[in-house]
Structure formats: structure tokens, C-alpha cells
Protein backbone atom coordinates (compact mmCIF):
# COMPACT_ATOMS: atom_id res chain seq x y z
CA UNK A 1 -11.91 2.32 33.37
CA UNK A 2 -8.84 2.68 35.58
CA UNK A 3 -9.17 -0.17 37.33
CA UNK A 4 -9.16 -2.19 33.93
CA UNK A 5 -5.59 -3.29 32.99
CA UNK A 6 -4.79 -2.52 29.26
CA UNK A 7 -1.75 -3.92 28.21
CA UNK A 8 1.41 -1.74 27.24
CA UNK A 9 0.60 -0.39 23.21
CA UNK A 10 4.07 0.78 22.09
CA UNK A 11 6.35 -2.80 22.22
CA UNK A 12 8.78 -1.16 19.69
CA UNK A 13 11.85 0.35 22.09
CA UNK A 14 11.37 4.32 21.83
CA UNK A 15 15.07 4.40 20.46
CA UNK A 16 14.35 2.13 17.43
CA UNK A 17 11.44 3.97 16.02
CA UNK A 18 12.09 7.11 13.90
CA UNK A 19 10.69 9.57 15.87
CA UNK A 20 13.62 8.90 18.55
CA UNK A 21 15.88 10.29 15.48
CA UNK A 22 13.35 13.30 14.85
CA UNK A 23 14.03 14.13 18.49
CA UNK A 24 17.82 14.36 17.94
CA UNK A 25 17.57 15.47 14.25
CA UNK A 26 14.46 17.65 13.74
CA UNK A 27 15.23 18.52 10.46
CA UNK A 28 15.60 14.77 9.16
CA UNK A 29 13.79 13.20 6.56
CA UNK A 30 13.41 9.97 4.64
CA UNK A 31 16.30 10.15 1.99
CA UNK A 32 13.95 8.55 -0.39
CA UNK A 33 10.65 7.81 -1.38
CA UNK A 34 10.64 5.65 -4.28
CA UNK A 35 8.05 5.66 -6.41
CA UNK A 36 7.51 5.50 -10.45
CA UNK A 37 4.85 6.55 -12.98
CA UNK A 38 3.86 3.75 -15.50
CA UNK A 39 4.51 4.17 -18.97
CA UNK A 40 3.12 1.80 -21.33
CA UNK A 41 -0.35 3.17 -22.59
CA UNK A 42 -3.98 2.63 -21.58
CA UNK A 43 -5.92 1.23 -24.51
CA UNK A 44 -9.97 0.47 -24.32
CA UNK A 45 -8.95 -2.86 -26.16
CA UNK A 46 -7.45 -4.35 -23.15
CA UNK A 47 -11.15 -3.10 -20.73
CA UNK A 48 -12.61 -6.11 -20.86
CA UNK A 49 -9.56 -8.70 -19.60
CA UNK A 50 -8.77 -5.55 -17.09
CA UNK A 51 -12.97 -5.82 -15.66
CA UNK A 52 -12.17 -9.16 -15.43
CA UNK A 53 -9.04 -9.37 -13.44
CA UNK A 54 -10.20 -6.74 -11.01
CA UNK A 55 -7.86 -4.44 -12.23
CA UNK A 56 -10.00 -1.80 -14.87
CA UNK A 57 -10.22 1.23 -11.97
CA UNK A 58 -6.81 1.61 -11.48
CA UNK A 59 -5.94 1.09 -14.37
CA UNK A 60 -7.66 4.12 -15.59
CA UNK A 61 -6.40 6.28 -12.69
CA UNK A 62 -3.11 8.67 -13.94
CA UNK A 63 -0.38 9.41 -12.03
CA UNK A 64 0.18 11.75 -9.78
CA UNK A 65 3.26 13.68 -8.44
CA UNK A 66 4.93 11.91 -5.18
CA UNK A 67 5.21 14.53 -2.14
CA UNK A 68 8.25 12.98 -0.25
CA UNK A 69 7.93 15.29 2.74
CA UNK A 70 4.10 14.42 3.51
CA UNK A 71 4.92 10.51 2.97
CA UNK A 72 7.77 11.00 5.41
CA UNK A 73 6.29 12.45 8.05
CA UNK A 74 3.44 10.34 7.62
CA UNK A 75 5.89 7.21 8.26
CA UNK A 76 6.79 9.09 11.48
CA UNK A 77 3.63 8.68 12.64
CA UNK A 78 3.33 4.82 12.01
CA UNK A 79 3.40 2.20 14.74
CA UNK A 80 4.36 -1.36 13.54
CA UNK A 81 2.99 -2.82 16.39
CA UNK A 82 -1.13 -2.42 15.44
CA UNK A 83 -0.23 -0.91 11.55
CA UNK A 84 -2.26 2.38 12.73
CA UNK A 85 -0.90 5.64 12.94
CA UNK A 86 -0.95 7.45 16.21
CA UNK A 87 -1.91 11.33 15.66
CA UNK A 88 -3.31 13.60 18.15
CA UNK A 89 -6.49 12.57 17.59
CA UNK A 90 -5.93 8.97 18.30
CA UNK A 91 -5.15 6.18 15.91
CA UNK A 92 -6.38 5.82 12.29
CA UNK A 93 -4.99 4.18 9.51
CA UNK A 94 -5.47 2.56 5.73
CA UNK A 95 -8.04 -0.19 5.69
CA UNK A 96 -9.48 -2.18 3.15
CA UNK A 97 -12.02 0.47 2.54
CA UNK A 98 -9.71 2.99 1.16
CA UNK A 99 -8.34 0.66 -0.70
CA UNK A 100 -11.54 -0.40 -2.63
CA UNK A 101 -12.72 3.41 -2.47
CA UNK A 102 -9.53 4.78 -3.71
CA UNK A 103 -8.78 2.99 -6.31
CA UNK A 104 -11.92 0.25 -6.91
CA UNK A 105 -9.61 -2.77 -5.96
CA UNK A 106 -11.27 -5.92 -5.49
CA UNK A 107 -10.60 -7.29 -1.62
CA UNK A 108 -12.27 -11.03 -1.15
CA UNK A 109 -10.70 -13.49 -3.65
CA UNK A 110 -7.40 -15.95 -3.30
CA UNK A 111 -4.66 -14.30 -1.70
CA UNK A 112 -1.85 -12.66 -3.79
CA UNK A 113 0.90 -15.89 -2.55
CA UNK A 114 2.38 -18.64 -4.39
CA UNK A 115 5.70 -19.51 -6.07
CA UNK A 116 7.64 -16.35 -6.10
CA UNK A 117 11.02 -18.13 -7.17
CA UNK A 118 11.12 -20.60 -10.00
CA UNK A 119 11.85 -20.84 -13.74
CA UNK A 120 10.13 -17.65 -15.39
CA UNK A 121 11.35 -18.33 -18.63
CA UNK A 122 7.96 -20.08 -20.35
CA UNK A 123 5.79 -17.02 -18.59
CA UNK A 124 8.17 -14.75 -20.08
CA UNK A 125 7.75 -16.38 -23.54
CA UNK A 126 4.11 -17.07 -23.79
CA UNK A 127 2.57 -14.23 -21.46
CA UNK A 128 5.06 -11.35 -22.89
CA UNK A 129 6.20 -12.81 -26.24
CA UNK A 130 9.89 -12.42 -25.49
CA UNK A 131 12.03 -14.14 -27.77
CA UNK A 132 14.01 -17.48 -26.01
CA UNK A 133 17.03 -16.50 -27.50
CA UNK A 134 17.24 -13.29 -25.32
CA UNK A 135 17.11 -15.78 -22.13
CA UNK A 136 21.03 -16.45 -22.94
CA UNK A 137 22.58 -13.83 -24.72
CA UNK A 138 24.88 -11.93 -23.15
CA UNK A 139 23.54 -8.96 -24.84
CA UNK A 140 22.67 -7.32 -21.68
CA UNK A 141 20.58 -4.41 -23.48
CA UNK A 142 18.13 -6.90 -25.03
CA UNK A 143 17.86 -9.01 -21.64
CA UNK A 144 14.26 -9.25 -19.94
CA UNK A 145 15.79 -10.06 -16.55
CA UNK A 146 17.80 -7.67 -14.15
CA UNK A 147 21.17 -8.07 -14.17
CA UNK A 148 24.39 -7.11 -12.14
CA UNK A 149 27.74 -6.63 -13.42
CA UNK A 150 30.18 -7.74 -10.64
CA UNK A 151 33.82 -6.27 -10.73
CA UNK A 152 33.22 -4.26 -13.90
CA UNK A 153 35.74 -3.73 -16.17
CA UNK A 154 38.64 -5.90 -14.54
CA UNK A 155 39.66 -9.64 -14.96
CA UNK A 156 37.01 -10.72 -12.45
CA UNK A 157 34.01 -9.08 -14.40
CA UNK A 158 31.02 -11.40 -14.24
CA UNK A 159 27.38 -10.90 -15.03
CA UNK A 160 24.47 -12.26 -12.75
CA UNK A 161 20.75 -12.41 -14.30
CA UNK A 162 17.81 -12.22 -11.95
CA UNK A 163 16.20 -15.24 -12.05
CA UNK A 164 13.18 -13.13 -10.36
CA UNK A 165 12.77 -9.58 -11.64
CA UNK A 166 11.99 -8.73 -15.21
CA UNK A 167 13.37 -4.95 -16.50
CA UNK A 168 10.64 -2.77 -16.64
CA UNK A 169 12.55 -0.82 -19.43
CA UNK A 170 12.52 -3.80 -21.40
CA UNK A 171 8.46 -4.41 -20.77
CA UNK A 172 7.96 -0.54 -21.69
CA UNK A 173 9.85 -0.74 -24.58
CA UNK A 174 8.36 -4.12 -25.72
CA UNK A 175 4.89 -2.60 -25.43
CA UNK A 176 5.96 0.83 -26.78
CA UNK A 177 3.83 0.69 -29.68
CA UNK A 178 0.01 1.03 -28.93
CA UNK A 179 -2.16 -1.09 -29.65
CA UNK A 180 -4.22 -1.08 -32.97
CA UNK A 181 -7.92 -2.61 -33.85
CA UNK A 182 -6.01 -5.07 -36.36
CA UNK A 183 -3.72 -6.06 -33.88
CA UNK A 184 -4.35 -10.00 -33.14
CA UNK A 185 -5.67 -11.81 -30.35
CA UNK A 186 -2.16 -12.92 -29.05
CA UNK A 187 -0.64 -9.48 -29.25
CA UNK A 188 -3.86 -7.86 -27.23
CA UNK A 189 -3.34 -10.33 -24.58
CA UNK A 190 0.33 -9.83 -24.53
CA UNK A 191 0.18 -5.87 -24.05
CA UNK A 192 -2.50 -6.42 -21.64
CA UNK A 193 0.06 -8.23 -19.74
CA UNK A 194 2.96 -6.20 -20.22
CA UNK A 195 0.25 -3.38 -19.22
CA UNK A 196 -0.54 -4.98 -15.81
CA UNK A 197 3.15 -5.74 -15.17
CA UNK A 198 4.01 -2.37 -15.21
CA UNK A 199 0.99 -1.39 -13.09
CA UNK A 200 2.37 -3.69 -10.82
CA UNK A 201 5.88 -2.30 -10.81
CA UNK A 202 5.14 1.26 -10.52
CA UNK A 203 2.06 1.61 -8.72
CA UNK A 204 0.47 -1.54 -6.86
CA UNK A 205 3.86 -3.22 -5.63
CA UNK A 206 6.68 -1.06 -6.49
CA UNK A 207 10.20 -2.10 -4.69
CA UNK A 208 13.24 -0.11 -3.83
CA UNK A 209 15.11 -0.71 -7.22
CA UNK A 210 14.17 1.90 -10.25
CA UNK A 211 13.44 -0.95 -12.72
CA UNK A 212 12.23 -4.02 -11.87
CA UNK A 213 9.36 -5.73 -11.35
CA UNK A 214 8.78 -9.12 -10.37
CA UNK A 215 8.05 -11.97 -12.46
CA UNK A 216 5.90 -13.75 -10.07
CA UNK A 217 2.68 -11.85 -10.86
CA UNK A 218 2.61 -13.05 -14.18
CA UNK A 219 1.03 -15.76 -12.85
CA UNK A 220 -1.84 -14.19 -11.93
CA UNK A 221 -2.71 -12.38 -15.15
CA UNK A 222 -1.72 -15.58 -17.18
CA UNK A 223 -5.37 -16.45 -18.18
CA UNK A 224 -7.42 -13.46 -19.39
CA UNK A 225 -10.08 -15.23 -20.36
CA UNK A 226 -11.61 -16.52 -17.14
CA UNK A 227 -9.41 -15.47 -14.21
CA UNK A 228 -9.81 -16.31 -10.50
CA UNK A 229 -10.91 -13.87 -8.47
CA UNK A 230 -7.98 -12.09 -6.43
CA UNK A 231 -7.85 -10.65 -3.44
CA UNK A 232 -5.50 -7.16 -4.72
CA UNK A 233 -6.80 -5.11 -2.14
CA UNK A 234 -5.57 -6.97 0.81
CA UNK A 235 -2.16 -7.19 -1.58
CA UNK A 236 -1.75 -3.60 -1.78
CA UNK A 237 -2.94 -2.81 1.98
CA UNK A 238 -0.12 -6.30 3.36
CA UNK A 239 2.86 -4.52 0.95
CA UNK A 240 1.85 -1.07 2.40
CA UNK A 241 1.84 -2.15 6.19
CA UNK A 242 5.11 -3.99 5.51
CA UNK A 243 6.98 -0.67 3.94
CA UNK A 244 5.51 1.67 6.31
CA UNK A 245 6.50 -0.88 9.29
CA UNK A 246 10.20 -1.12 7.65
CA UNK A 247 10.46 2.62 7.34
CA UNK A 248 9.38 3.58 10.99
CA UNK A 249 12.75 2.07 12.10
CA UNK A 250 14.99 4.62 13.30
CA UNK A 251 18.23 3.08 11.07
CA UNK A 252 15.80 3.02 7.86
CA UNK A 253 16.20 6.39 5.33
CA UNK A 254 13.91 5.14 2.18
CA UNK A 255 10.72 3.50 1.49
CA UNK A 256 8.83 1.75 -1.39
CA UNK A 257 5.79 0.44 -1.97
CA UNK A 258 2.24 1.78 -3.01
CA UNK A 259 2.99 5.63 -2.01
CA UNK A 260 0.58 6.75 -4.32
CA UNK A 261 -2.00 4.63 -2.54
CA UNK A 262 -0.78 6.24 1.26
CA UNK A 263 -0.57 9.98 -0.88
CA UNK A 264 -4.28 9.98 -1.68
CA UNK A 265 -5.02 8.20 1.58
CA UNK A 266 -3.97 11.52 3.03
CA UNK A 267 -5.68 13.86 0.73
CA UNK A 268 -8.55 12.64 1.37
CA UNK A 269 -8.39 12.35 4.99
CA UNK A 270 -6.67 15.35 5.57
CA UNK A 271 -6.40 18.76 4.19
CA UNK A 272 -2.58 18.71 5.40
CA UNK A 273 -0.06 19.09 2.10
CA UNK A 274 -3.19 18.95 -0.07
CA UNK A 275 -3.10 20.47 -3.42
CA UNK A 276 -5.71 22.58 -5.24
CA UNK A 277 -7.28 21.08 -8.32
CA UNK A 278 -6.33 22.50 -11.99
CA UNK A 279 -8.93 20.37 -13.52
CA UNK A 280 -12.12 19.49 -12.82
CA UNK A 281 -12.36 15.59 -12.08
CA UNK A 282 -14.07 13.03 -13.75
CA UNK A 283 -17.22 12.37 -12.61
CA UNK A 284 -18.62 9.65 -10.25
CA UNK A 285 -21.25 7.36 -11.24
CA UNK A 286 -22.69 6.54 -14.33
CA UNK A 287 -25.30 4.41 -15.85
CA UNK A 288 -22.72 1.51 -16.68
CA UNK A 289 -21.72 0.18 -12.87
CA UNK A 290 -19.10 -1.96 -13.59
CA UNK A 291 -17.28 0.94 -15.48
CA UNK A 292 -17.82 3.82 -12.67
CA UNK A 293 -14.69 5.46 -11.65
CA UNK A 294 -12.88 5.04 -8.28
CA UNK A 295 -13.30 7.97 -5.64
CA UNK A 296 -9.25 8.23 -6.46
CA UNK A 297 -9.81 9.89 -9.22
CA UNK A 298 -10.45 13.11 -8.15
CA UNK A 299 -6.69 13.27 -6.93
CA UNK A 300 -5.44 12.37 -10.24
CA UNK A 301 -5.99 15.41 -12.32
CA UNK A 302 -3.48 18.13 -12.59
CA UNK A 303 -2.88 20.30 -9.55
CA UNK A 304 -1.42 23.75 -8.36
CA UNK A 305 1.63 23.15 -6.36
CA UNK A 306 2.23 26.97 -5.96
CA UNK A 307 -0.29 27.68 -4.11
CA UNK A 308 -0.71 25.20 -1.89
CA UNK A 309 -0.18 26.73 1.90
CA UNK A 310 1.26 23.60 3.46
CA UNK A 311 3.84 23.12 0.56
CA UNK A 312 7.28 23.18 2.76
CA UNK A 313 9.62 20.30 4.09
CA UNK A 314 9.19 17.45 6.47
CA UNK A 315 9.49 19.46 9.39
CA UNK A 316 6.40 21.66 8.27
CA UNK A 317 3.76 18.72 7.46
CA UNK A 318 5.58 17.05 10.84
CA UNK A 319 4.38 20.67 13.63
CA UNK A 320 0.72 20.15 11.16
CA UNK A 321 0.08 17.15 12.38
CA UNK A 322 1.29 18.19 15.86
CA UNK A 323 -1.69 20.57 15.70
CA UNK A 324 -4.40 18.08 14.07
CA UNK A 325 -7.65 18.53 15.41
CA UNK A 326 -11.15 16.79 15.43
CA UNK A 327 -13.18 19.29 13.27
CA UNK A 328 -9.78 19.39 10.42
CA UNK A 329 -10.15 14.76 9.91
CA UNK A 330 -12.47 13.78 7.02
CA UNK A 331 -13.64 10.67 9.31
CA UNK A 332 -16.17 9.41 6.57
CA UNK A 333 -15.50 11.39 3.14
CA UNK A 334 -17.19 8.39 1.30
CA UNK A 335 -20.27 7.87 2.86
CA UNK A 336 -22.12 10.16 0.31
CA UNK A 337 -20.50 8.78 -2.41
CA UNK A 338 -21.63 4.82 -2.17
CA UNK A 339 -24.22 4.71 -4.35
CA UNK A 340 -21.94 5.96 -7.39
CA UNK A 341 -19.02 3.48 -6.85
CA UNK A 342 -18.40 0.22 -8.97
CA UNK A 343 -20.57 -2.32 -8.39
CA UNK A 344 -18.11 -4.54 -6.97
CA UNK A 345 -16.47 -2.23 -4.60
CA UNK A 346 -20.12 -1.50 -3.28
CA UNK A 347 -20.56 -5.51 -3.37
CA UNK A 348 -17.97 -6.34 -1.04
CA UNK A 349 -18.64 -3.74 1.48
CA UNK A 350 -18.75 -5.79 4.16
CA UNK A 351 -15.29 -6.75 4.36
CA UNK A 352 -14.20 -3.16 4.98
CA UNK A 353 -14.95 -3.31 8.81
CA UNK A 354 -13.61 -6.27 9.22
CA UNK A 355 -10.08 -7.63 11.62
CA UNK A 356 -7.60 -10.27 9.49
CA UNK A 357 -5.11 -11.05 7.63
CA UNK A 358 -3.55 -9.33 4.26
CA UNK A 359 -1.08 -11.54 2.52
CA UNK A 360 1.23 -10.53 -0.50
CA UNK A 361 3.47 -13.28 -0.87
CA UNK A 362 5.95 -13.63 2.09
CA UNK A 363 4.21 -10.89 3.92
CA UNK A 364 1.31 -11.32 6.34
CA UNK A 365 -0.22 -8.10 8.05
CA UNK A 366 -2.86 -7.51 9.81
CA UNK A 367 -6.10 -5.34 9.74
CA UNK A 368 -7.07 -4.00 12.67
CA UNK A 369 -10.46 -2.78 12.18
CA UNK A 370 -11.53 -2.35 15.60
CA UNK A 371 -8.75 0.14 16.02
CA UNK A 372 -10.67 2.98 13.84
CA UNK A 373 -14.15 2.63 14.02
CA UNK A 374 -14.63 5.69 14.01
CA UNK A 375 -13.37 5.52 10.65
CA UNK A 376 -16.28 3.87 9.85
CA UNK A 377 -18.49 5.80 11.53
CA UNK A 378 -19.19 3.25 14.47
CA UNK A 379 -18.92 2.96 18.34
CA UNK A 380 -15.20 2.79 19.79
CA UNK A 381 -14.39 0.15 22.62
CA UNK A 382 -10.58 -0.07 23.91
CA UNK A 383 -9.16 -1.57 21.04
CA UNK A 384 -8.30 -5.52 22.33
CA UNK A 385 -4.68 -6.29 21.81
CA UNK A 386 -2.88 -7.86 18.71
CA UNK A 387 -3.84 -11.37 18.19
CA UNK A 388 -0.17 -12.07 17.75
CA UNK A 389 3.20 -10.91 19.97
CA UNK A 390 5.02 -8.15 18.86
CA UNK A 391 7.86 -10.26 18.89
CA UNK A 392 6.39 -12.90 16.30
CA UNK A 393 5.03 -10.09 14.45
CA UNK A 394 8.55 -8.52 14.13
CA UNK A 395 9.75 -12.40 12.85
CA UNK A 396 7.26 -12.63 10.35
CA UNK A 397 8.55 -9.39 8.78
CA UNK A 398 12.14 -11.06 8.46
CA UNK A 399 10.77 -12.82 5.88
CA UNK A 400 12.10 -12.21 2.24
CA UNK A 401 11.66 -13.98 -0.83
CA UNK A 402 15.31 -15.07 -1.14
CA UNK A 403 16.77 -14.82 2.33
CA UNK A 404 16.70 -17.85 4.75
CA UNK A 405 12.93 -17.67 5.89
CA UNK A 406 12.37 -19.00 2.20
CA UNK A 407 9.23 -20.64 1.39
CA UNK A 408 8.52 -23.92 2.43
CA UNK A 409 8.23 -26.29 -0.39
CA UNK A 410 9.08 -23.58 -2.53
CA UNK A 411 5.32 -21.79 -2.18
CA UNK A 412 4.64 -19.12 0.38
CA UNK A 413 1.06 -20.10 0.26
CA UNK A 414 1.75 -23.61 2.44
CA UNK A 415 4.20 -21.43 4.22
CA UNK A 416 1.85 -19.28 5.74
CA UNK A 417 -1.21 -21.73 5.46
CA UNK A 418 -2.33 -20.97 9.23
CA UNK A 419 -2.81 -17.32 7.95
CA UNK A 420 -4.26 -17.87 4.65
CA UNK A 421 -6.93 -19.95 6.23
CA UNK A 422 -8.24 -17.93 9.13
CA UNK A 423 -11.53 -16.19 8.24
CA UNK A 424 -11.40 -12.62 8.71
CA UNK A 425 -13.26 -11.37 11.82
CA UNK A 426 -16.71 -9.21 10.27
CA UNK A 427 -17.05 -6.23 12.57
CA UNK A 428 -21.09 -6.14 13.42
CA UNK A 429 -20.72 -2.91 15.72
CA UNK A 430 -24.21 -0.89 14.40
CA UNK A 431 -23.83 1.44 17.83
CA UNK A 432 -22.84 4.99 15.83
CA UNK A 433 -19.56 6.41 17.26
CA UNK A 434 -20.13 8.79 20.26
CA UNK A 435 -18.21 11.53 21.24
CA UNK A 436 -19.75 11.61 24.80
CA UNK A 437 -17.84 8.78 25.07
CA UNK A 438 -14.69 10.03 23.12
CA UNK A 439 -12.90 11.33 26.15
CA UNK A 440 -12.63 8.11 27.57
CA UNK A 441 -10.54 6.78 24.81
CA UNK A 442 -8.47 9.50 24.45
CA UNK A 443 -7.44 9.38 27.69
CA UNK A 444 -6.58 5.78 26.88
CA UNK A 445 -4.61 6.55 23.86
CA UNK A 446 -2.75 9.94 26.00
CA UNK A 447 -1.70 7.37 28.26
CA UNK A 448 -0.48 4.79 26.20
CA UNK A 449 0.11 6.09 22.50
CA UNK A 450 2.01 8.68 20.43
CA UNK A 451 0.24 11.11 20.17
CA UNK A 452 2.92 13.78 19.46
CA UNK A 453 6.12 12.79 17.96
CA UNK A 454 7.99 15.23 20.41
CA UNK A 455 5.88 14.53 23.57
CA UNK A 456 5.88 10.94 23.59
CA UNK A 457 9.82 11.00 23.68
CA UNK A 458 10.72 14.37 25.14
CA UNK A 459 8.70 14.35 27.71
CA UNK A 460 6.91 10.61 28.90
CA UNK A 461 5.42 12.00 32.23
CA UNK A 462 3.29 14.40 30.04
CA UNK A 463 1.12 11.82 28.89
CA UNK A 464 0.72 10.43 32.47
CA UNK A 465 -0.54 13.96 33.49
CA UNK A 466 -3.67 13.54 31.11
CA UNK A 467 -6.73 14.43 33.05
CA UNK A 468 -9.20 12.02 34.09
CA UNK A 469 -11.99 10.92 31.84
């Protein structure tokens, strides 16, 4: 093994990731975590459009309180370079299984891409039922769209609308009223809309403003009646990559994105920051397969803060992963609980252990399966490098829906064509991981990864003093 040259893992320059700002500033955190809680209300009228956009799980799942010090010391951890985290017990991160575990998300399908700047006005009109007339009145408490007022209250005051992001306080308070079994066609449809548009602005996709969500995805829940299938998983699991990868940088203090998604990640995995039940939790399985809950459900229920022993601040969660261990990681905490998922998250099983690319839009991620098998249970080679250079990895991520990497032809789906149409790679590793062989890749990973956010910086020649495998 040591006469095998493995290319250098950490690309990123030690004094732009965070954890070269935890070594000057122990007692730093993220200054926020943005996340939101979804207000319009579930109604069993809207479960059969929901089944068939992919979307019923979730959309059953409650919220859940956000804890800002596990998430942040969490991003610590991240490396952009291979979207793992590095932890003392080598690298592991979300995959596409968690994602269809967790919360029952579908993860073949078209990718989430397409036009994400145009003319929203007709979707706005037909999919929502907002009134025309609110498109130009000035009436800025009526108006779908964000706005900005520039230069408030002087001669120069001028009012921009967001040709992009719809309020979310004006979709809440459009759907405020629940639905009713005499309520027509059209208005069912257009809750369940306004329903999935704020699922998708405070739990799937949430950004870094408090209200908005963008209009974009309202082409994708446009027809309710027979829907594509959609690839949300890889969605959720390309927006979550791209936040954690923006929030590793050392000059970054907030982060969006599906933290609710990373939260019960961690749960699950870990018993670090983990709260105690209240309530029992639904139960798993049931005779109807295609109405079974997600395994995220069991994090959803009430819990007891109080008495949870790792409650405490960043630096707290940050010296319990210093100290994880082997024997503390649930590696597999699904594997007895397959039979009683959905039928489509069972379905598409073999995508889980699988290397590619997740697309949302302008962002393009990557999966790397082969870094965590033992996620899955299987055998653990060195993991191969990226398939792409840090360095055009770190220029994909420029990328923004209104900045000057716009989309070409105004669709990021011919933009990032060469992405879109290379097959994921189907892991078919059936050797069972083995830990007589688990020294051997930990010396790897001592010798090249992060394995402690202090040692890694503090002290470099430490991890060259690893003994032999």
C-alpha cells in the first residue's frame, strides 16, 4: 500500500476552510442557520396529486426544531472537495439513500433543471389563482413577487419586483383557508400547489432570504394529473452539497438549504445532540405500500430538549465528534427496516450505491458512493479520485441563477447537458465490509484527511506519525 501513490485529498488551502477559523476562534459558530417551518395545512384531499408527484412522504412529515450548533459543527466537518465529511472514523456523508429513507423522496426521474428565469406571470395566474391585476399594482402588501424598496423614504425611492421569487407570506396567506370536500376541482389543485410551493421554500430548497421561494418549481407541479417522474432526491442531496460546500469556507457565517434533511441525517447516524422522544412515532409499514411512512418520521414527533446530555454550544457537539468512535456510528440503521418502506423507495434501491451526478438547476454535485461503503454495508477500496479537478469543481459552484455564468439559451438543462446525460455509475461491490481490512484505510485517511478539526491544522506532522497498517 505504500508504494501506491494516492493523490493529495484536501485541494481546498487549510486557511480557506472553516476549521482554520475554529483554530483561531474556538468558540465560533455559524451566525445563522436558516431554516423555516411550512405553514399552509396538510389536507388528505391533495394525497393523491402528492403520490403522484413523488412528494406524499414528506409531505406528511412535521417539522422539527433546527439545532444550529449541531448543523454548525457538522459544516466544520465538510470537505467540498469529495462532498463527504471527514470524522475520526473516516469519511461518511448524505447519499441518495438517506434521502429516499428519510424522507421517501423519489431519486431516478428528469433532473430538477430548466428555465429558472422567465415570465412567471401565467404560472402565477393559472397554477396559484393570483389575480393579474396584483402583477402591477404598486400595492406592495398584495404583491406575489419579492420586492425591494431602494432609497426608502427620500426623492430617489424606487421599488424593484422579483421577477423570480414569489412571497411565501403571500402563498400562506392565499392558502390560509383549508380546504373543504365542496371545494372545486380548480381550487384543490391550486392549494395543492401553493402546498408544494411552500414545501419547497421551507423544507426541500429553502434559500438564505426569510420569505421567498422560487417561482421556477411551479413548473414542475403544473400538471397534477399525470406528472413526469422527477428526480427530487438527487435535488435535495445537489442543493445540500452546494450549501454545505459554501458554508465550509472560512469567510462564510450562514447557511441554507435542506437543514432539516442534514438534522435527521445526524440523528440517525449519530447519537451526538440527539433528543429523547416525547411521543411515540408513527409506525412503519402498513398494508397500503404506497402510503407507508418514511423512516424520518420517527424524528418528527415532539422531543425533550431538557434532558438531552449533549444539549450545549458549537464547541460541545465540535470536542463530541473529536471523540467519535466505531462502536457510537449507526453504519446501517435501515437495513431492518426495508421491508416496511414505500414501495417506491424500496423500488429504486439500486441507485443508492451508486457514483453521479445530482443536479438542481445551476448546481451539479456529485455522489461519491465509493467513498462510504461502509455505509452501505460493503467492502472499502481507496476511494479513486474525483472524476473532475477541484478547480473545475470550485467553477461550477460560481454558478448562480442571475450572475454571469447564466444559463445558456436561457435553460440550465442545455447548460449542463454533459452532466445531465452521464449515467450514474451502479456500485456492484457484494464483498461485505471488513474490518480486518479497516486499518488499512484508516491509515490512508490519517494520512491524508481531517480527521480532527484541531489536529489536521494544529499539528500536520501528527497525521504523518500514524502507525503502519
Amino acid at each position: 500500500m505504500d508504494n501506491v501513490n494516492y493523490p493529495e485529498l484536501l485541494k481546498l488551502a487549510p486557511q480557506n476552510h472553516r476549521a482554520w477559523k475554529v483554530r483561531d476562534m474556538p468558540s465560533s459558530s455559524l451566525n445563522q442557520v436558516n431554516s423555516h417551518q411550512t405553514n399552509i395545512a396538510y389536507n388528505s384531499l391533495m394525497d393523491d396529486a402528492l403520490k403522484r408527484l413523488g412528494l406524499y412522504q414528506i409531505a406528511r412529515l412535521n417539522d422539527c426544531k433546527i439545532d444550529p450548533h449541531l448543523i454548525s459543527s457538522l459544516v466544520e466537518r465538510w470537505r467540498p472537495e469529495t462532498n463527504t465529511f471527514h470524522l475520526p472514523v473516516g469519511e461518511m456523508t448524505v447519499t441518495l439513500e438517506d434521502v429516499a429513507c428519510l424522507w421517501g423522496l423519489p431519486i431516478k426521474g428528469d433532473p430538477i433543471t430548466g428555465t429558472s428565469d422567465t415570465d412567471w406571470n401565467p404560472y402565477l395566474e393559472y397554477d396559484l389563482g393570483a389575480d393579474p391585476a396584483l402583477f402591477y399594482d404598486n400595492l406592495i402588501e398584495t404583491m406575489p413577487c419579492k420586492y425591494r424598496i431602494y432609497n426608502p423614504n427620500t426623492s430617489k425611492e424606487r421599488l424593484s419586483v422579483s421577477a423570480y421569487s414569489i412571497r411565501l407570506k403571500w402563498v400562506r396567506a392565499k392558502f390560509s383557508e383549508p380546504l373543504q370536500e365542496w371545494h372545486s376541482h380548480e381550487r384543490v389543485a391550486q392549494y395543492t400547489r401553493g402546498f408544494c410551493m411552500d414545501l419547497f421554500g421551507s423544507v426541500m430548497f429553502p434559500d438564505s432570504s426569510t420569505d421567498g421561494v422560487p417561482a421556477m418549481y411551479l413548473q414542475f407541479v403544473n400538471d397534477l394529473e399525470t406528472p413526469r417522474e422527477y428526480n427530487w432526491g438527487g435535488a435535495v442531496l445537489a442543493h445540500l452539497y452546494r450549501e454545505l460546500s459554501r458554508a465550509c469556507l472560512a469567510g462564510v457565517d450562514t447557511i441554507a438549504g435542506p437543514m432539516l434533511l442534514l438534522q435527521i441525517w445526524s440523528w440517525t447516524r449519530f447519537t451526538i445532540g440527539r433528543p429523547n422522544p416525547r411521543d411515540e412515532p408513527p409506525p412503519f409499514g402498513g398494508a397500503d405500500e404506497d402510503t407507508r411512512n418514511a423512516f424520518g418520521v420517527k424524528w418528527t414527533t415532539r422531543h425533550l430538549w431538557k434532558r438531552n446530555p449533549h444539549l450545549g454550544d458549537t464547541t460541545t457537539y465540535r470536542d463530541s465528534f473529536n471523540r467519535l468512535a466505531d462502536e457510537t456510528v449507526n453504519w446501517r440503521p435501515y437495513v431492518d427496516y426495508y421491508d416496511q418502506l414505500p414501495r417506491h423507495v424500496r423500488g429504486q434501491k439500486r441507485y443508492w450505491m451508486s457514483c453521479g451526478y445530482v443536479i438542481h438547476f445551476w448546481m451539479v454535485e456529485y455522489q461519491h458512493a465509493d467513498r462510504v461503503m461502509r455505509q452501505f454495508g460493503r467492502y472499502q477500496e481507496i476511494p479513486p479520485p474525483p472524476p473532475l479537478p477541484f478547480d473545475e469543481i470550485s467553477y461550477l459552484r460560481e454558478a448562480w441563477h442571475h450572475d454571469g455564468n447564466a444559463a445558456r439559451d436561457g435553460c440550465w438543462k442545455i447548460t449542463h447537458s454533459e452532466f445531465i446525460e452521464k449515467p450514474a455509475i451502479i456500485i456492484r461491490e457484494r464483498r461485505p465490509y471488513d474490518m480486518g481490512r479497516h486499518h488499512m484505510y484508516m491509515h490512508w485517511f490519517n494520512a491524508r484527511g481531517m480527521r480532527s478539526v484541531y489536529l489536521s491544522y494544529n499539528n500536520p506532522e501528527a497525521l504523518r506519525r500514524q502507525p503502519p497498517p
